[in-house]
Protein backbone atom coordinates (compact mmCIF):
# COMPACT_ATOMS: atom_id res chain seq x y z
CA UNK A 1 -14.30 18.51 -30.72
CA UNK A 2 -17.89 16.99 -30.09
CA UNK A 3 -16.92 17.21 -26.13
CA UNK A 4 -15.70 20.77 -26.10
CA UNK A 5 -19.29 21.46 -27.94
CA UNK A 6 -21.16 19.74 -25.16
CA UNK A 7 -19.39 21.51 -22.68
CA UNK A 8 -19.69 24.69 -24.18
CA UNK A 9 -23.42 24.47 -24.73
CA UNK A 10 -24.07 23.41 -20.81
CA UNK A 11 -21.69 26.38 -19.31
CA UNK A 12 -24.13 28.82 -21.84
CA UNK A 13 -27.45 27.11 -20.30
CA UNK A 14 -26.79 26.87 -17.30
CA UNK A 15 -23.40 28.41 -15.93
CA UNK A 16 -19.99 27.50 -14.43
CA UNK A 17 -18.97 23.43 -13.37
CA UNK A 18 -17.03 22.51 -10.59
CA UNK A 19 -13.75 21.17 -11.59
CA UNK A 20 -14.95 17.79 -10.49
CA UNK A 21 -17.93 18.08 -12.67
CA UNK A 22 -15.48 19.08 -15.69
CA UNK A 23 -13.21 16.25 -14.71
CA UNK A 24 -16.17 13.23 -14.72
CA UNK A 25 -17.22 14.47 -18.09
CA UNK A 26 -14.06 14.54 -19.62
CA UNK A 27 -13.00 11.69 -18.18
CA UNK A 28 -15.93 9.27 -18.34
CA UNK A 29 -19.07 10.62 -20.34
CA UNK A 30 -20.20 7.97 -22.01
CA UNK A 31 -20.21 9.26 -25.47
CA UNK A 32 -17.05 11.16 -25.38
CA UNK A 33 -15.00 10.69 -21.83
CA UNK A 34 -11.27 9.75 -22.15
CA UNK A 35 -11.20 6.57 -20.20
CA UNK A 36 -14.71 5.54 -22.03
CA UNK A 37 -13.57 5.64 -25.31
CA UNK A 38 -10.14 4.87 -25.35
CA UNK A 39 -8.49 4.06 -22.07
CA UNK A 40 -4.98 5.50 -23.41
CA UNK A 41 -2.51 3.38 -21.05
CA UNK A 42 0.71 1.70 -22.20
CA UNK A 43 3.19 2.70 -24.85
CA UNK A 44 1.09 3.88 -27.41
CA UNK A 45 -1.45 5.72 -24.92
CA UNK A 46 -0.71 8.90 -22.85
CA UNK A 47 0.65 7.55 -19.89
CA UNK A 48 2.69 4.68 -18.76
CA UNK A 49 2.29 3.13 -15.59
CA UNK A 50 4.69 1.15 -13.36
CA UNK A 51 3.14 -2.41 -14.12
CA UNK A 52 3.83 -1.59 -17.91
CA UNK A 53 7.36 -0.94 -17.08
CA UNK A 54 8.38 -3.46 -15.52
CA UNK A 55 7.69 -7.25 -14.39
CA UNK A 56 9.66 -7.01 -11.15
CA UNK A 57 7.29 -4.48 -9.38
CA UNK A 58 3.93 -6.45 -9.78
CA UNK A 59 5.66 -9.30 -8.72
CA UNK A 60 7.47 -7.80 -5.51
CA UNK A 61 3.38 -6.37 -4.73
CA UNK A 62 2.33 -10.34 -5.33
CA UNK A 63 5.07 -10.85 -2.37
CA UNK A 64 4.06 -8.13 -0.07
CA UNK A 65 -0.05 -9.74 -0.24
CA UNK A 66 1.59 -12.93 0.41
CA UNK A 67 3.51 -11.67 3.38
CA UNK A 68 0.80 -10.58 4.86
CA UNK A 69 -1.02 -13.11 4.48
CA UNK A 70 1.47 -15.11 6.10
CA UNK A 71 2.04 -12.24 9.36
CA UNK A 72 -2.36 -12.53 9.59
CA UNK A 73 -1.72 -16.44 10.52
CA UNK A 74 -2.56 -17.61 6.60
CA UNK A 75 -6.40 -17.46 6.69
CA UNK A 76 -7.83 -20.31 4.50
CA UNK A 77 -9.17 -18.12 2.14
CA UNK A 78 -8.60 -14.35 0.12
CA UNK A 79 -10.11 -12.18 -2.66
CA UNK A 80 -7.39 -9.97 -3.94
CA UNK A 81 -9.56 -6.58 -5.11
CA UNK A 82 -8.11 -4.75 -7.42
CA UNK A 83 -9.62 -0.94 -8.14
CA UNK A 84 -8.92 0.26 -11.57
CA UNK A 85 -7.01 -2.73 -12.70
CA UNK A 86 -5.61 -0.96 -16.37
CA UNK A 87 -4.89 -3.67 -18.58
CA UNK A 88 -4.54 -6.15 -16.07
CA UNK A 89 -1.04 -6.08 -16.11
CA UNK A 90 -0.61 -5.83 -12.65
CA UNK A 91 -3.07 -8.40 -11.67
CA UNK A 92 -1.20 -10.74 -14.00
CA UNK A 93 2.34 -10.27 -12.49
CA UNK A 94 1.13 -10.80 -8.94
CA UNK A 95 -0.65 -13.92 -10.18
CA UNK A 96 2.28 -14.82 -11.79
CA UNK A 97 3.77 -14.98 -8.10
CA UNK A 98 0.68 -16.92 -6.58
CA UNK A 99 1.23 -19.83 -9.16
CA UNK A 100 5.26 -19.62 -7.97
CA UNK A 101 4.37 -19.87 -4.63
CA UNK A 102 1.23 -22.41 -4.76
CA UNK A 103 3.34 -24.79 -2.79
CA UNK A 104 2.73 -21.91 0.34
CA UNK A 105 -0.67 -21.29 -0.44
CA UNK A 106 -1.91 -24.45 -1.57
CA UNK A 107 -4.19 -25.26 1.25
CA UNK A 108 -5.65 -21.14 0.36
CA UNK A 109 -8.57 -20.11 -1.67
CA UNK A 110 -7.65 -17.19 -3.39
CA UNK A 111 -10.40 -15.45 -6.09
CA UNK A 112 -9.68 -12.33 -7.81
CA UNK A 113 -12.30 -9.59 -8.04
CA UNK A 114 -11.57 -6.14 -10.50
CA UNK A 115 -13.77 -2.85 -10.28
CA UNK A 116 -13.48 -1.46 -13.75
CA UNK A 117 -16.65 0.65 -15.03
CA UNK A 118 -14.59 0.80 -18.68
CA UNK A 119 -15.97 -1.79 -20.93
CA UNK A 120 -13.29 -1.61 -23.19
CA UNK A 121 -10.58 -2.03 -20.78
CA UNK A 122 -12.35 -4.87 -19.30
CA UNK A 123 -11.95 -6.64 -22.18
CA UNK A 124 -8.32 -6.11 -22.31
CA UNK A 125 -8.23 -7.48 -18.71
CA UNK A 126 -10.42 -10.45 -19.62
CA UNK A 127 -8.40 -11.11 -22.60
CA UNK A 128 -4.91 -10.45 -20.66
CA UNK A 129 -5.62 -12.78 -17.95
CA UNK A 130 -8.09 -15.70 -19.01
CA UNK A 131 -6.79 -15.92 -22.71
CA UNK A 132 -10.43 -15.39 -23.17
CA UNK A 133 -12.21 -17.71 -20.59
CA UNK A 134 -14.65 -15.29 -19.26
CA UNK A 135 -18.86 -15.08 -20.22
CA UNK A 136 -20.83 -11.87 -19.21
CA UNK A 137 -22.71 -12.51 -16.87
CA UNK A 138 -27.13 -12.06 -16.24
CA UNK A 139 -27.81 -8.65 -15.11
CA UNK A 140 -29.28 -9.96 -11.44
CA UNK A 141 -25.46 -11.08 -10.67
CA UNK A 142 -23.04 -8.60 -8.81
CA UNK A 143 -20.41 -9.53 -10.74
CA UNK A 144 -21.06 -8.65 -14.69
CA UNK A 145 -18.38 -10.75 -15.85
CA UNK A 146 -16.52 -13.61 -14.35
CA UNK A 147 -14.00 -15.95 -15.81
CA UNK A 148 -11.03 -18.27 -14.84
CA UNK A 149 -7.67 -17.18 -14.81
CA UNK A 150 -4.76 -18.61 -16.52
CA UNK A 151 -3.52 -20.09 -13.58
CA UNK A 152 -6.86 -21.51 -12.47
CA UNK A 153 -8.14 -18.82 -10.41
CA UNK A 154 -11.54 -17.79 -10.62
CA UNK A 155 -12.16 -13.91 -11.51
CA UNK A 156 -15.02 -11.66 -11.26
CA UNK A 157 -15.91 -8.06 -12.73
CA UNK A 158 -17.96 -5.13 -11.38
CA UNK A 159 -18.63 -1.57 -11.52
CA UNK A 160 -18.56 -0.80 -7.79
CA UNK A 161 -16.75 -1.63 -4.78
CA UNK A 162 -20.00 -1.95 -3.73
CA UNK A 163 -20.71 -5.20 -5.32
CA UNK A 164 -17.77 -7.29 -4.02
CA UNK A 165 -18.77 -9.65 -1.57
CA UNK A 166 -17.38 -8.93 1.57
CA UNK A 167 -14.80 -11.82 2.96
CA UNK A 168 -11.56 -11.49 3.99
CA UNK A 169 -10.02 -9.62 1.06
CA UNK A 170 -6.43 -7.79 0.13
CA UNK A 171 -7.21 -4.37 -1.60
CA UNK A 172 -4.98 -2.89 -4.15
CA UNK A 173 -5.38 0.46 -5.60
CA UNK A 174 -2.63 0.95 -8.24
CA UNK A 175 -2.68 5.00 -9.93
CA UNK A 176 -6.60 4.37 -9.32
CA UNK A 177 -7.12 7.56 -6.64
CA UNK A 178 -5.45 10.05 -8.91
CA UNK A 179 -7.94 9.85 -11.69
CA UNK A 180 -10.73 10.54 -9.41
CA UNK A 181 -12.50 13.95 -9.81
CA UNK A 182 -11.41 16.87 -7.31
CA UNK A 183 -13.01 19.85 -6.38
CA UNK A 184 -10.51 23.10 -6.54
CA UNK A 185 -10.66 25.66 -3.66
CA UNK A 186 -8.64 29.23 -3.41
CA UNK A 187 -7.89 31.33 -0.07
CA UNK A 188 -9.87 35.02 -0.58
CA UNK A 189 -9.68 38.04 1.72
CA UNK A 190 -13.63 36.84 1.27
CA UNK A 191 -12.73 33.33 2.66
CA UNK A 192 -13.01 30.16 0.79
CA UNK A 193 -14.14 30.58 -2.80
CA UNK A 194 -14.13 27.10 -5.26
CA UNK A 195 -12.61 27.34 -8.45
CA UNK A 196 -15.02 26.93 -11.17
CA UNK A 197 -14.85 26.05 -15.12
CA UNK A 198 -16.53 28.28 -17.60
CA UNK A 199 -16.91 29.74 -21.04
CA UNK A 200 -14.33 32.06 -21.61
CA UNK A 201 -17.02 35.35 -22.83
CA UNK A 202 -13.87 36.65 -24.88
CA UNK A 203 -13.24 33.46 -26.95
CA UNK A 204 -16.15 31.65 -28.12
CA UNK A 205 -16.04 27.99 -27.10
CA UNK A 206 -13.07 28.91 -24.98
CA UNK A 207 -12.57 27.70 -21.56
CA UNK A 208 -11.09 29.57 -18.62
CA UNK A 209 -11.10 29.01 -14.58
CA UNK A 210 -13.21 31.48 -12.43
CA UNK A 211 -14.02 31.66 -8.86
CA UNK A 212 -17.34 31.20 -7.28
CA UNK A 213 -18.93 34.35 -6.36
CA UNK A 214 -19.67 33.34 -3.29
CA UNK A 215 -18.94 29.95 -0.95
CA UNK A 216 -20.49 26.68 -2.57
CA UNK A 217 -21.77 23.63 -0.63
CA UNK A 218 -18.23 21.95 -1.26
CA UNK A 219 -16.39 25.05 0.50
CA UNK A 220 -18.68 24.21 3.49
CA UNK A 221 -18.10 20.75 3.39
CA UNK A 222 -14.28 19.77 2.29
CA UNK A 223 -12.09 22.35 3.66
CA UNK A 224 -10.62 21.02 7.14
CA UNK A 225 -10.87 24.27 9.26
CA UNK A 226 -6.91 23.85 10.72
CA UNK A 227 -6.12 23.91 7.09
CA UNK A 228 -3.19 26.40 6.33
CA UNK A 229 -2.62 26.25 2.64
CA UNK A 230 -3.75 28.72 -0.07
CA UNK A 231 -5.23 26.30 -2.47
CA UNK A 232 -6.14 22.96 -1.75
CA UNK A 233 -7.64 20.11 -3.84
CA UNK A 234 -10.14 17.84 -2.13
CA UNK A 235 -11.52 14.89 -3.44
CA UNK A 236 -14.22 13.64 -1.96
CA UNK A 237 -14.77 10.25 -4.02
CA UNK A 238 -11.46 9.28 -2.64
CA UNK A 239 -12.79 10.19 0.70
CA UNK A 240 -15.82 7.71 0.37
CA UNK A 241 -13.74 4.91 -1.31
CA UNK A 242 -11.13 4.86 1.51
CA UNK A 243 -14.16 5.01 4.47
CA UNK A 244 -15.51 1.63 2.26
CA UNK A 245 -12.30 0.05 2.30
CA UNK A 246 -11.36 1.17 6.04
CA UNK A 247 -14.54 -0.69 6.98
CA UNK A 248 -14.52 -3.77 5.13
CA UNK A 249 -11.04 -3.97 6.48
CA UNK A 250 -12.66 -3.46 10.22
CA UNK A 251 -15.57 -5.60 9.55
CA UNK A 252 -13.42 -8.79 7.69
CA UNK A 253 -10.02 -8.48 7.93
CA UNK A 254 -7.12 -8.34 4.86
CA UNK A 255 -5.10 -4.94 4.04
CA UNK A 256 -5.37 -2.50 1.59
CA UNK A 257 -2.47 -1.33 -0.64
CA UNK A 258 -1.92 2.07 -2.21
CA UNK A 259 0.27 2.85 -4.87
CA UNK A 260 -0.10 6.70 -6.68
CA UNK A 261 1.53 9.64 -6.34
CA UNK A 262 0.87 12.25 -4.52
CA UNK A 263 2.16 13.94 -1.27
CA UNK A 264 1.24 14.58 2.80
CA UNK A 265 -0.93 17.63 2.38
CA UNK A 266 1.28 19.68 1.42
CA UNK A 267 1.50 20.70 -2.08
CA UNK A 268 -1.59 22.93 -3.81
CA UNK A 269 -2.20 22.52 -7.60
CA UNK A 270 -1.30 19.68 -8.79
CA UNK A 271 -4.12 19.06 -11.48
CA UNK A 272 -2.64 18.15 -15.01
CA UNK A 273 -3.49 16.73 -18.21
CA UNK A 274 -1.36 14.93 -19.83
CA UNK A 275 -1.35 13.67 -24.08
CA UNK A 276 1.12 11.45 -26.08
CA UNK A 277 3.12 11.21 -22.89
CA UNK A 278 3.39 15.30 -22.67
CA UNK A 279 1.86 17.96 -20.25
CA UNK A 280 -1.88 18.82 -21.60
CA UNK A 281 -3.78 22.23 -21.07
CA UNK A 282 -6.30 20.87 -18.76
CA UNK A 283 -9.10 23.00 -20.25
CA UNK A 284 -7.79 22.51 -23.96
CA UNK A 285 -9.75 20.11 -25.87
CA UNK A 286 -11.47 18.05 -23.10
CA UNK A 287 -11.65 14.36 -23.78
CA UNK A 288 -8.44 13.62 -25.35
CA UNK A 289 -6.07 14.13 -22.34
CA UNK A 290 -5.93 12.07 -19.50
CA UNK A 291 -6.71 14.38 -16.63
CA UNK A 292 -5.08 13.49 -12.73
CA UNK A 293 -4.24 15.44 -9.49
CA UNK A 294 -1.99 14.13 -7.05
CA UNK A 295 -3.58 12.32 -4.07
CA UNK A 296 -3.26 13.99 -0.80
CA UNK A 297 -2.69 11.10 1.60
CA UNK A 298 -3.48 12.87 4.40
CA UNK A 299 -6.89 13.29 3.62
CA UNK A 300 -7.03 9.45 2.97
CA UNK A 301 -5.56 8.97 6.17
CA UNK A 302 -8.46 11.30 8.01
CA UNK A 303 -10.87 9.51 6.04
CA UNK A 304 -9.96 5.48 7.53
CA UNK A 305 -11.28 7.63 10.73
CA UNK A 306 -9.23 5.29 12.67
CA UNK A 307 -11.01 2.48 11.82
CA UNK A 308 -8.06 0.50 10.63
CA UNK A 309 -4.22 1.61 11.07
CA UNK A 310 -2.64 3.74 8.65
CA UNK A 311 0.77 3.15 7.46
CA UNK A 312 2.65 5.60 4.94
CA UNK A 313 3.07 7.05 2.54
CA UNK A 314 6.22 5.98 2.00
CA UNK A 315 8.68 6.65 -1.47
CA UNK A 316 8.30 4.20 -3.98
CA UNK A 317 11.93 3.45 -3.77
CA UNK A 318 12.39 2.83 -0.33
CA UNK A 319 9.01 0.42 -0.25
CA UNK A 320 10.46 -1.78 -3.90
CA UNK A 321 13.90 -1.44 -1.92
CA UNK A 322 12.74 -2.96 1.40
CA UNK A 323 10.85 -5.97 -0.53
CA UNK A 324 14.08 -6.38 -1.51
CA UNK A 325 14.34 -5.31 -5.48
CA UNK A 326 17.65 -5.34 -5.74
CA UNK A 327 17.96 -8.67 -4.86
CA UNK A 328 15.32 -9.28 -7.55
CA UNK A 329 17.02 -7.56 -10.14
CA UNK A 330 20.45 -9.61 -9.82
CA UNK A 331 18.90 -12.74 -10.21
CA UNK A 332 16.73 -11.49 -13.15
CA UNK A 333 20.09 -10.09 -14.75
CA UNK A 334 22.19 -13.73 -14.12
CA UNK A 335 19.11 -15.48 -15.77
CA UNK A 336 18.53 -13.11 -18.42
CA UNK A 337 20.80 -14.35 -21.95
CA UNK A 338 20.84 -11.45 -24.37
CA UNK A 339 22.32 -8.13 -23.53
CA UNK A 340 19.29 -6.35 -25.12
CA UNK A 341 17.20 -7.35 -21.97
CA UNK A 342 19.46 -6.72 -19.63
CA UNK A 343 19.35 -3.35 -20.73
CA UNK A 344 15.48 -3.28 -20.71
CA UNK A 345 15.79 -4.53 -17.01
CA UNK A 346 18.36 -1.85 -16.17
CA UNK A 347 16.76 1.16 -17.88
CA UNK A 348 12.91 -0.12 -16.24
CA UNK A 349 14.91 -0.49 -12.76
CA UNK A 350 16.13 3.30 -13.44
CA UNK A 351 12.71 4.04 -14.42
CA UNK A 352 11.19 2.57 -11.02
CA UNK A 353 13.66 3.69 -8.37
CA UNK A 354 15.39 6.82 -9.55
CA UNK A 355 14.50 9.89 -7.72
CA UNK A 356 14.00 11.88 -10.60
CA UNK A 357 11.60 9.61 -12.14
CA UNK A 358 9.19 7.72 -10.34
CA UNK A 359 11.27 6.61 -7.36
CA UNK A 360 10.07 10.01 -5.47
CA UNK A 361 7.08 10.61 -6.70
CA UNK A 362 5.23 7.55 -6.23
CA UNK A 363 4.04 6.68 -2.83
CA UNK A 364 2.83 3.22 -0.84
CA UNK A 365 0.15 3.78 1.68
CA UNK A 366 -1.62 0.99 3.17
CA UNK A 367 -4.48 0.30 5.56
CA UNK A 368 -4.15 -2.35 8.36
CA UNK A 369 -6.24 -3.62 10.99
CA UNK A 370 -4.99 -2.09 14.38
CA UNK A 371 -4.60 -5.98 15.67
CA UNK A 372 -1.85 -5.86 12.55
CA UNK A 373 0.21 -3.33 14.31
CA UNK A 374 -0.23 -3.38 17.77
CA UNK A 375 -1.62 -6.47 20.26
CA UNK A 376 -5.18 -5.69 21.45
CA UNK A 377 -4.66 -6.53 25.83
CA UNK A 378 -0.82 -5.32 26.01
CA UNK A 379 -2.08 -4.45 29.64
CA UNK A 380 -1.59 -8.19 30.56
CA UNK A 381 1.68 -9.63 30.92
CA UNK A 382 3.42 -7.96 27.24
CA UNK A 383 5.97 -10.50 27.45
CA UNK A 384 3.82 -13.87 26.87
CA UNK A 385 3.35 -11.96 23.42
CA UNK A 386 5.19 -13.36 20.75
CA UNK A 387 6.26 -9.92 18.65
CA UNK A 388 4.10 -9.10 15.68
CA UNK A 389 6.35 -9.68 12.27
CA UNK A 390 7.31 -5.80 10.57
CA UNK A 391 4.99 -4.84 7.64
CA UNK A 392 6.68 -5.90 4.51
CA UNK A 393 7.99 -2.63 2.43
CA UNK A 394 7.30 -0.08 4.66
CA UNK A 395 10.06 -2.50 6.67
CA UNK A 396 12.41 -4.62 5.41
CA UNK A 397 10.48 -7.81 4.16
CA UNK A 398 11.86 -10.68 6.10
CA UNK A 399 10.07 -13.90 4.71
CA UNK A 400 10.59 -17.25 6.81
């Protein structure tokens, strides 16, 4: 294709790419990327995300913000900042549960605020959530979009985190971390080499992984030195995103939320491509595969750099267990009529908590502020302290 071309013709000019590098062009050049011209989620795409499945999990993440909310002494007012927000599926379940529960946050202000570069799938959102209330906006605005929700809540678009105001705000970050570009790195008797993507010399406009002849400034930079593994994936974007969100979170207050899968720093290569809901050569025909690599929470951890509390990760199906899904489901299956959506409910249930599907694999992880988790002067008299209520999913949710 046009993108293996371009590829091709840069490795000949001007030599090997980081796998990062190959990643951001496949993914998001704007002529060719993946995400830029199609954005390949739901049924028809190449990957289906928990939102998509099911109704039930946005709306037990809707109760977790609200729970929060609630444990933080209901501030009078919240954005809820959603990175990477798909079609807006998810967004539109958990505002489903805000307009269920205005009676508890009617004296709130709640706005909604998405970070999606992909014009495309911003339109989808727009479309998904205002019905098509939403003008673009002039280009000296942060926001390049903003519109009014269904339910009456105002919502904003922009390209970076950057360009939310700050203000107390709940961050979610659904399968947003895993699409982010990642730099590849293999153990030598030479020390740390990267792993590199070039022209295969054998196969013309072939592709093929090398190492670096020699360390690269990433090698330098990413690898922790008490690092034990023989491989490791680093990426660094993640790194910056979570040291933004770690201190907004110090600065205003709120919680982020983080939803992906990925593991404690301990698995190695994990990058994968996937097409038509199938595994994907990662270096065969670059641009039509979504490409991913599981997100090593410990590194996200290290990068909050103790600015806020870290709590997780946690399985999937212990976090949609303690916010009580089961409960969820019952009353879903008494109020559903037909038999052919019980089944749906059933099979998406399966889908969610099974350990075989995405009940293992999927992870919460969530930044806090430390006053969230622990009283600040616990020298004086710890008993005058009323006890701070659990955190919701990684506990059992209790709501008064």
């Amino acid at each position: 294709g046009a993108m293996l071309r371009h590829l091709a013709r840069k490795l000949r000019a001007s030599g090997p790419v980081t796998v990062a590098e190959y990643m951001r062009e496949a993914l998001t050049n704007p002529g060719q990327g993946y995400y830029t011209r199609r954005g390949g989620l739901g049924e028809s795409g190449d990957f289906i995300t928990s939102p998509e499945i099911s109704q039930v999990f946005g709306e037990l993440i809707g109760i977790w913000y609200i729970s929060e909310w609630m444990a933080m002494g209901k501030p009078n007012s919240f954005q809820l900042v959603e990175l990477g927000p798909g079609r807006g599926t998810l967004t539109d379940d958990i505002l489903r549960v805000f307009k269920q529960l205005a009676s508890v946050l009617s004296k709130c202000d709640v706005s909604v605020h998405l970070v999606e570069v992909s014009p495309k799938l911003s339109e989808i959102q727009a479309e998904m959530l205002t019905g098509g209330k939403v003008q673009p906006n002039p280009k000296d605005k942060a926001a390049y979009m903003e519109g009014v929700s269904k339910t009456g809540i105002p919502i904003f678009w922009y390209r970076d985190i950057q360009d939310v105001p700050p203000g107390y705000s709940f961050y979610l970050a659904h399968e947003f971390f895993d699409a982010l570009p990642i730099h590849k790195f293999q153990r030598t008797e030479k020390g740390w080499r990267e792993v590199l993507v070039d022209i295969d010399p054998e196969v013309p406009d072939q592709l093929r992984f090398v190492l670096s002849p020699s360390r690269t400034p990433a090698t330098q930079n990413f690898i922790q030195p008490e690092e034990t593994r023989e491989h490791v994936e680093v990426c660094p974007e993640a790194g910056v995103i979570v040291q933004r969100l770690a201190s907004r979170i110090e600065q205003d207050g709120g919680a982020a939320l983080v939803a992906d899968y990925g593991h404690d720093g301990t698995k190695t290569d994990t990058f994968r491509g996937f097409r038509n809901h199938k595994l994907h050569d990662v270096l065969s025909a670059p641009g039509t595969a979504d490409l991913t690599a599981d997100v090593d929470f410990s590194f996200l951890r290290k990068m909050a750099q103790g600015r806020t509390a870290t709590l997780g990760p946690i399985k999937q199906r212990e976090f949609l267990k303690n916010m009580g899904i089961d409960l969820r489901l019952q009353v879903l299956l008494q109020n559903s009529g037909d038999a052919a959506t019980r089944e749906q409910l059933l099979h998406s249930y399966d889908m969610l908590m099974n350990p075989e599907k995405m009940g293992d694999c999927f992870n919460f992880f969530a930044l806090l502020p430390h006053h969230r988790l622990a009283h600040p002067d616990k020298k004086d008299k710890p008993e005058s302290k009323p006890p701070l209520p659990p955190v919701a999913g990684f506990n059992e949710l209790l709501l008064k």
